[in-house]
C-alpha atoms as a PDB file:
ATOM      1  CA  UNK A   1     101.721 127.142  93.448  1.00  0.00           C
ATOM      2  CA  UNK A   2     101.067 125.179  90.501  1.00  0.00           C
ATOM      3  CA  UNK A   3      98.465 125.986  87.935  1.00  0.00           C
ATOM      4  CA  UNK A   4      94.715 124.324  89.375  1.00  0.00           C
ATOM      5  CA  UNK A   5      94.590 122.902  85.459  1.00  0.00           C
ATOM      6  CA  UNK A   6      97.485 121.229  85.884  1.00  0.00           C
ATOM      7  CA  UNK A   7      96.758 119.590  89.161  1.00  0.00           C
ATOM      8  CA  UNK A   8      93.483 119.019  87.844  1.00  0.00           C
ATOM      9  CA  UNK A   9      94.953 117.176  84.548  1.00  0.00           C
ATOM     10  CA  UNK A  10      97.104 115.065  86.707  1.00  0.00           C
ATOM     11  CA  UNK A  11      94.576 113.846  89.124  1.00  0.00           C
ATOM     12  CA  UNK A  12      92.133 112.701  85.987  1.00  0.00           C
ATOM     13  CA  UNK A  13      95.381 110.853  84.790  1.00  0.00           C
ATOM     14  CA  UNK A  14      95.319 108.917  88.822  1.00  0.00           C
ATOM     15  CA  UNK A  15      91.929 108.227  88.416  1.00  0.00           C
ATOM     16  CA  UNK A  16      92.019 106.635  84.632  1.00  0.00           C
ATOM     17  CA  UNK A  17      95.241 104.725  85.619  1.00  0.00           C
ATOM     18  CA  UNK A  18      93.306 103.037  88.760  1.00  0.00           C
ATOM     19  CA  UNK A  19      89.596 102.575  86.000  1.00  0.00           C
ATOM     20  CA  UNK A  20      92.486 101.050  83.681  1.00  0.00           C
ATOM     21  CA  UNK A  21      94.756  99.274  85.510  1.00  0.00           C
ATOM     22  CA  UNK A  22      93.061  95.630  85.809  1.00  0.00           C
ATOM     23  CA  UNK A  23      91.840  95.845  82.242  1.00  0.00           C
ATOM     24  CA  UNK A  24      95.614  97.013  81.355  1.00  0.00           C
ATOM     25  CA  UNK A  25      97.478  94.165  83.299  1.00  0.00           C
ATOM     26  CA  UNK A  26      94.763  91.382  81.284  1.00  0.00           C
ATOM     27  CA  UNK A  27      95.802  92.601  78.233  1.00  0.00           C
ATOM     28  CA  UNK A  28      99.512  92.891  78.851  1.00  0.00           C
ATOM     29  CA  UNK A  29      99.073  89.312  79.940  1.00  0.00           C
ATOM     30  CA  UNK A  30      97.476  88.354  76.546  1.00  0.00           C
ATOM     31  CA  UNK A  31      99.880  90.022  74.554  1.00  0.00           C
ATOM     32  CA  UNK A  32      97.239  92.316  72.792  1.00  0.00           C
ATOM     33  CA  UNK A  33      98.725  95.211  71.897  1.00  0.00           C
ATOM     34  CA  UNK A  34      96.500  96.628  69.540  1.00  0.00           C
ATOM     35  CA  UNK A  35      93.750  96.432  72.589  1.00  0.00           C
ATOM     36  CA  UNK A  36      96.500  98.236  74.746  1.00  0.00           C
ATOM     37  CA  UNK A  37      96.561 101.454  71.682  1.00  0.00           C
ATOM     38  CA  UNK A  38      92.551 101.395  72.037  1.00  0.00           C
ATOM     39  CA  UNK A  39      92.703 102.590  75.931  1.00  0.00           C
ATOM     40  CA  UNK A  40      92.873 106.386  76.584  1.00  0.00           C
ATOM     41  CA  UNK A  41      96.640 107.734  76.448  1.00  0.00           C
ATOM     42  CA  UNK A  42      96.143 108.974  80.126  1.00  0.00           C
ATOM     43  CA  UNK A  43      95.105 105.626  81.372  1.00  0.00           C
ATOM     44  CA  UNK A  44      99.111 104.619  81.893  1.00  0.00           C
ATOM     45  CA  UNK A  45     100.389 104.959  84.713  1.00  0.00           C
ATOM     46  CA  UNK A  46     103.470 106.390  83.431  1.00  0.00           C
ATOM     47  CA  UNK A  47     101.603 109.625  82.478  1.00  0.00           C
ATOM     48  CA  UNK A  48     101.346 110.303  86.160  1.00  0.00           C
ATOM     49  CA  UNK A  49     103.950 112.848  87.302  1.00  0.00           C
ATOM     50  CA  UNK A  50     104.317 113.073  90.641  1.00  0.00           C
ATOM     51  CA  UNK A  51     103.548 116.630  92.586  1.00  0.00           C
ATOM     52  CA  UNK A  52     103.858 118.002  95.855  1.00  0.00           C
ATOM     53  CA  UNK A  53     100.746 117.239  97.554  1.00  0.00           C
ATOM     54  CA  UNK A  54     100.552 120.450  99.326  1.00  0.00           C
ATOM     55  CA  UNK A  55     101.672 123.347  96.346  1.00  0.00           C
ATOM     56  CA  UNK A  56     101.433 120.784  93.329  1.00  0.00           C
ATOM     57  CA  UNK A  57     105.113 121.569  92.299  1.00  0.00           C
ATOM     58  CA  UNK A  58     106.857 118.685  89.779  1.00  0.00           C
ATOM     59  CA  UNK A  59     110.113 119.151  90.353  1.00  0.00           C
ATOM     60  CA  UNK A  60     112.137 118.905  93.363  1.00  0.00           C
ATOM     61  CA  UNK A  61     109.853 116.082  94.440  1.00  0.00           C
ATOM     62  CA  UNK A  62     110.732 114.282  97.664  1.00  0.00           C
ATOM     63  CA  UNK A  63     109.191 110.806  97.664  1.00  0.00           C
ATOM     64  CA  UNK A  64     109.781 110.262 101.300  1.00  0.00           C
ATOM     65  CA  UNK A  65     107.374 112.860 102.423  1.00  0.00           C
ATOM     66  CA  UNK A  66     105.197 112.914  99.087  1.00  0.00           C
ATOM     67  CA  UNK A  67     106.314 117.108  98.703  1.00  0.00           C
ATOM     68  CA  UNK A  68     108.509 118.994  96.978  1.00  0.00           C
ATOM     69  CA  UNK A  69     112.151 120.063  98.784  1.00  0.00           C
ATOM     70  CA  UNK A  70     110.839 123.687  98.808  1.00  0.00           C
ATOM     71  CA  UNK A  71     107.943 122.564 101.051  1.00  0.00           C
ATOM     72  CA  UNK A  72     109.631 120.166 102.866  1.00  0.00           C
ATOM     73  CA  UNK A  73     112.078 122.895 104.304  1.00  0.00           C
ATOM     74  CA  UNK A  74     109.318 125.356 105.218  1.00  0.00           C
ATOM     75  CA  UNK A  75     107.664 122.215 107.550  1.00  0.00           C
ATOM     76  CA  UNK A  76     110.486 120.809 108.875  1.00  0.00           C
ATOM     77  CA  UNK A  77     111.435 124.724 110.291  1.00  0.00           C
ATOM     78  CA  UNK A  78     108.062 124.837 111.509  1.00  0.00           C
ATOM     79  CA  UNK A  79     108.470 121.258 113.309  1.00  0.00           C
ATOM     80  CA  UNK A  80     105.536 119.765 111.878  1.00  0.00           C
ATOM     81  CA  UNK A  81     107.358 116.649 110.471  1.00  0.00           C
ATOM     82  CA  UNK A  82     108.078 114.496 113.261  1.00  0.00           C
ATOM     83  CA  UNK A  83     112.221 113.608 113.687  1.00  0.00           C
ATOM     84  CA  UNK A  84     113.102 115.640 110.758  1.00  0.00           C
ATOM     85  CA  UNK A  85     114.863 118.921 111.862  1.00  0.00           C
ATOM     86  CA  UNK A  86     116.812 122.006 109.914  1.00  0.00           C
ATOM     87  CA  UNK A  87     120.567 121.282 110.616  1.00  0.00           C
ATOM     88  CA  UNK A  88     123.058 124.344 110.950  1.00  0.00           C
ATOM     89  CA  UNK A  89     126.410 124.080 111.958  1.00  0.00           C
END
């Protein structure tokens, strides 16, 4: 399980990339890049890293199924992801 403060960081980072993204795409549009340096560092959506929704791990992230492999293993054993199965052979 991931730190809560990182989570926490991350999901302030979602929400100032969704306030910021209109005012972003105007002024990407205008070509005014010294308005661009003026908005908050974490309003860019390329400060978002993406986490496993259900431990908040970063790496080993699956974007099919929006967790990390670790997770992804432990419900597809369980059978609670529908068509995806462990395979042994």
């Amino acid at each position: 399980m991931a730190r809560k403060a990182l989570i926490a960081r991350n999901e302030k980072r979602i929400r100032l990339a969704i306030k910021y993204a209109k005012k972003r795409a105007e002024l990407k549009e205008k070509g005014d890049w010294e308005g661009l340096q003026k908005l908050p560092r974490n309003a860019s959506p390329v400060r978002i890293r993406n986490r496993c929704f259900i431990t908040g791990r970063p790496r080993g992230y699956l974007r099919a199924f929006n967790m990390s492999r670790i997770s992804l293993r432990e419900q597809a054993v369980k059978g609670y992801i529908p068509g995806l199965r462990k395979s042994s052979w």
